[in-house]
C-alpha atoms as a PDB file:
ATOM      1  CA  UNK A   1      12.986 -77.112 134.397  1.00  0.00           C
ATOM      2  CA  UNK A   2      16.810 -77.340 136.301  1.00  0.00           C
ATOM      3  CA  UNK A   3      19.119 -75.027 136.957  1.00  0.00           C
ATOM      4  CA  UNK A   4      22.613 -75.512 138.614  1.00  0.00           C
ATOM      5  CA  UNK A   5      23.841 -73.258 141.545  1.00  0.00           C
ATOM      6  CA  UNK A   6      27.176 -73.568 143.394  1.00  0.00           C
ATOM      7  CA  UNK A   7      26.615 -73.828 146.949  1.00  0.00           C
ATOM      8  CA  UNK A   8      28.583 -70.675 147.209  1.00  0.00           C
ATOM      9  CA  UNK A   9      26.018 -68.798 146.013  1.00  0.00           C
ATOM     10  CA  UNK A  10      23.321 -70.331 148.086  1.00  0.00           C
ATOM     11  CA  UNK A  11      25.367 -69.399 151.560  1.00  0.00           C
ATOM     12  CA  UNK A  12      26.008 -65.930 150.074  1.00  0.00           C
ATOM     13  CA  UNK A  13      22.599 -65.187 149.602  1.00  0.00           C
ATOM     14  CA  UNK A  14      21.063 -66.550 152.886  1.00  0.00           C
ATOM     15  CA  UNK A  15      24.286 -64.727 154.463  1.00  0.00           C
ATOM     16  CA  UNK A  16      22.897 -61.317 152.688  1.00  0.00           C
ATOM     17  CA  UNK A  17      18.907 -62.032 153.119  1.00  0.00           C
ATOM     18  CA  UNK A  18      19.062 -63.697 157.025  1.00  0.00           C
ATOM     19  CA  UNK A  19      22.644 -62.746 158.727  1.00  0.00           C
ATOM     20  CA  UNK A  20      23.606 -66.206 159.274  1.00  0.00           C
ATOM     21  CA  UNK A  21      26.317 -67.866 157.305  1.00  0.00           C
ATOM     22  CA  UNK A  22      24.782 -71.690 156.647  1.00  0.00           C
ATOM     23  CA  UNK A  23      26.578 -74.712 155.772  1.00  0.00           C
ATOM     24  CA  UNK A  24      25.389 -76.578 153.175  1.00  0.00           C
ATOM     25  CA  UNK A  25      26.276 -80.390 153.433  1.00  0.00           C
ATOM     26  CA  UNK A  26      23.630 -81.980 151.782  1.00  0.00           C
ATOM     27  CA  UNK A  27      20.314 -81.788 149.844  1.00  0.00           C
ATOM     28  CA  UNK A  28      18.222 -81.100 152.438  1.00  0.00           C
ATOM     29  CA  UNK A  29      21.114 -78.051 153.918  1.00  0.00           C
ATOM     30  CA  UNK A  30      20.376 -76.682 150.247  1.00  0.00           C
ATOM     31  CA  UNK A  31      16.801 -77.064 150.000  1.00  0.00           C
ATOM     32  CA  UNK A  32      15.978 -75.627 153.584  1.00  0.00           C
ATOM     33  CA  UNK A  33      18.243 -72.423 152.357  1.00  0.00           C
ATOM     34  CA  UNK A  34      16.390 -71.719 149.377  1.00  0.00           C
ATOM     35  CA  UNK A  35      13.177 -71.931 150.856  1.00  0.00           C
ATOM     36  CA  UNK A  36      14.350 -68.559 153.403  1.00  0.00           C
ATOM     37  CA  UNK A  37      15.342 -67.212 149.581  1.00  0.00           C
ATOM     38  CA  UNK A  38      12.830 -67.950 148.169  1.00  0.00           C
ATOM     39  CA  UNK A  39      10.283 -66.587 150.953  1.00  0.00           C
ATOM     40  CA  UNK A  40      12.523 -63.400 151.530  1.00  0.00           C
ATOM     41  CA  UNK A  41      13.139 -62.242 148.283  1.00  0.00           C
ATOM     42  CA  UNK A  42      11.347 -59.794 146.163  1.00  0.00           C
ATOM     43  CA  UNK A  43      12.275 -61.755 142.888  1.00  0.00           C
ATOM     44  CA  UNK A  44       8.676 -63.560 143.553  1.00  0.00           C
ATOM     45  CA  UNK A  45       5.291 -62.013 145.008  1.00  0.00           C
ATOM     46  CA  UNK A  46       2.740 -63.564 146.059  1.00  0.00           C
ATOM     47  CA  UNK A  47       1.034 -65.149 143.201  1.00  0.00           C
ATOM     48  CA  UNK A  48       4.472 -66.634 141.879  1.00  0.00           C
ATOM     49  CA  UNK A  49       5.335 -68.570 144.402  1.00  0.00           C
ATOM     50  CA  UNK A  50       1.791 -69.651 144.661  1.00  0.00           C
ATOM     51  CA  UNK A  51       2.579 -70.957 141.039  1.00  0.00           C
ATOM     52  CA  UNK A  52       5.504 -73.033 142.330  1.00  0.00           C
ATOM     53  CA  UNK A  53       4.646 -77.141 143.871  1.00  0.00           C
ATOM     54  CA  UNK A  54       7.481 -77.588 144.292  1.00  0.00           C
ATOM     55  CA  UNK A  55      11.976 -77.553 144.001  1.00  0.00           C
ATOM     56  CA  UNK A  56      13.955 -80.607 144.086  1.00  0.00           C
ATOM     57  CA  UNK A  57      17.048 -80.330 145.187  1.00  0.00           C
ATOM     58  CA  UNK A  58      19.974 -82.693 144.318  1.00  0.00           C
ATOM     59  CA  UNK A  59      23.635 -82.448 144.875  1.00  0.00           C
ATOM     60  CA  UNK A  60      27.059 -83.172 143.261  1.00  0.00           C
ATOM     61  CA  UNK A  61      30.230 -81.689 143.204  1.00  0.00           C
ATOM     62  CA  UNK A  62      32.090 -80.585 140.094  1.00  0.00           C
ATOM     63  CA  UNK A  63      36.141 -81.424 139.765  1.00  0.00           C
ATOM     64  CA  UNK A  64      38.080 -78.425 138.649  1.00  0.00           C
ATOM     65  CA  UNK A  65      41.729 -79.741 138.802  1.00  0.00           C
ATOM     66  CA  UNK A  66      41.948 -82.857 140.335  1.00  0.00           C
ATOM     67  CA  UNK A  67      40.106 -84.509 143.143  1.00  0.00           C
ATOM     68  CA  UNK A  68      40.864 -82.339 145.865  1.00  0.00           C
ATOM     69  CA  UNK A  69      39.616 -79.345 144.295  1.00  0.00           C
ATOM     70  CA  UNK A  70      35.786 -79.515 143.707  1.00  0.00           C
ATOM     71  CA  UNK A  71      32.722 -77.608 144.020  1.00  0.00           C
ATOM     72  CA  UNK A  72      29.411 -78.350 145.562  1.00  0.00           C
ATOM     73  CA  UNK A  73      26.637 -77.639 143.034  1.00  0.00           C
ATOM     74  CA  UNK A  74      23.268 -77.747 143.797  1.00  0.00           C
ATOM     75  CA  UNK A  75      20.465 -78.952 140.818  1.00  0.00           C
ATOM     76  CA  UNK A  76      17.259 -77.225 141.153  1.00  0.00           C
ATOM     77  CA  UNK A  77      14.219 -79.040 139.787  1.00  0.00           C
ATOM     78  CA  UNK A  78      11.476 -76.744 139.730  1.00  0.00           C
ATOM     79  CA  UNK A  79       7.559 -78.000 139.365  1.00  0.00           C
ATOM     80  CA  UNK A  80       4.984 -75.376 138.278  1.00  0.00           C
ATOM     81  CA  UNK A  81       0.950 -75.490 138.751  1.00  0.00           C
ATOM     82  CA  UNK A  82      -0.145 -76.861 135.486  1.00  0.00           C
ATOM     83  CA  UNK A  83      -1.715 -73.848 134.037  1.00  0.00           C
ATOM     84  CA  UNK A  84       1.877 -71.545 134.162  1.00  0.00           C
ATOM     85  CA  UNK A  85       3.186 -70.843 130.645  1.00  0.00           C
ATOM     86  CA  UNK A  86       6.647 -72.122 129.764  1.00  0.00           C
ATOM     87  CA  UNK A  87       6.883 -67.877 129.561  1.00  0.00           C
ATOM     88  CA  UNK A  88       6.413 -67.832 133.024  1.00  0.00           C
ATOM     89  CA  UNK A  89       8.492 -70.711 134.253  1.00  0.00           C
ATOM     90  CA  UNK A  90      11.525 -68.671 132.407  1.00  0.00           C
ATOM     91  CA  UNK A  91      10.848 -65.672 133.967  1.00  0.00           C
ATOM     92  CA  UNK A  92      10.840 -67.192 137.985  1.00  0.00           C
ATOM     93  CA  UNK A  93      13.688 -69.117 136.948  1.00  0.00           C
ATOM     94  CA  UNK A  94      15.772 -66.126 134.911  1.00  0.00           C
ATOM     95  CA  UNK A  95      15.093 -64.141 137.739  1.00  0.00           C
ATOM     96  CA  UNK A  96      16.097 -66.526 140.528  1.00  0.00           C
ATOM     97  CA  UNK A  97      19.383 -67.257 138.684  1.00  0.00           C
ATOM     98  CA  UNK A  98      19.833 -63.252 138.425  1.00  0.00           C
ATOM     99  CA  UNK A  99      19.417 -62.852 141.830  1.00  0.00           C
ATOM    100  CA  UNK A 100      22.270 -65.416 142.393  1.00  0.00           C
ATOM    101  CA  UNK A 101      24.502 -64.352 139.941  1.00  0.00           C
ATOM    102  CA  UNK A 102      24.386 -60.891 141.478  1.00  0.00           C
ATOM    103  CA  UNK A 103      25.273 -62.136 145.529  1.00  0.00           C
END
């Protein structure tokens, strides 16, 4: 399962969970910000995360106007343990975007 997630969002939440206001350049900027999201937030406990192998995390920026004026998205890929229901996949994922949506 992806999801997409402006890099805005991303720096806004790691600005609200940690105090420090990241830049996010790349992949790998994006990916090490999630994972002090993901391991701060209450969205997951314990056993969810434990359900999670893995996010992928690719980049690519989105033209509003012309080619000047873009925004950095980020695409989530998330991999789940094979016995998680597609019920629980939404649920991590719904909540994670929540969470997001709300910073």
């Amino acid at each position: 399962m992806k999801i997409k997630v402006e890099s805005e969002k991303i720096v806004k939440a790691v600005k609200k969970l940690e105090g420090v206001e990241m830049v996010l350049e790349n992949a790998e900027d994006a990916k090490e910000a999630l994972n002090l999201v993901l391991r701060k937030t209450d969205l997951l406990n314990l056993g969810d995360l434990g359900k999670l192998k893995e996010v992928k995390v690719s980049s690519s920026r989105e033209y509003k106007t012309s080619a000047v004026d873009y925004t950095m998205v980020f695409l989530l890929e998330f991999f789940f343990e094979p016995e998680v229901t597609s019920e629980q996949k939404v649920a991590l994922i719904r909540a994670l975007q929540d969470f997001f949506n709300k910073v």
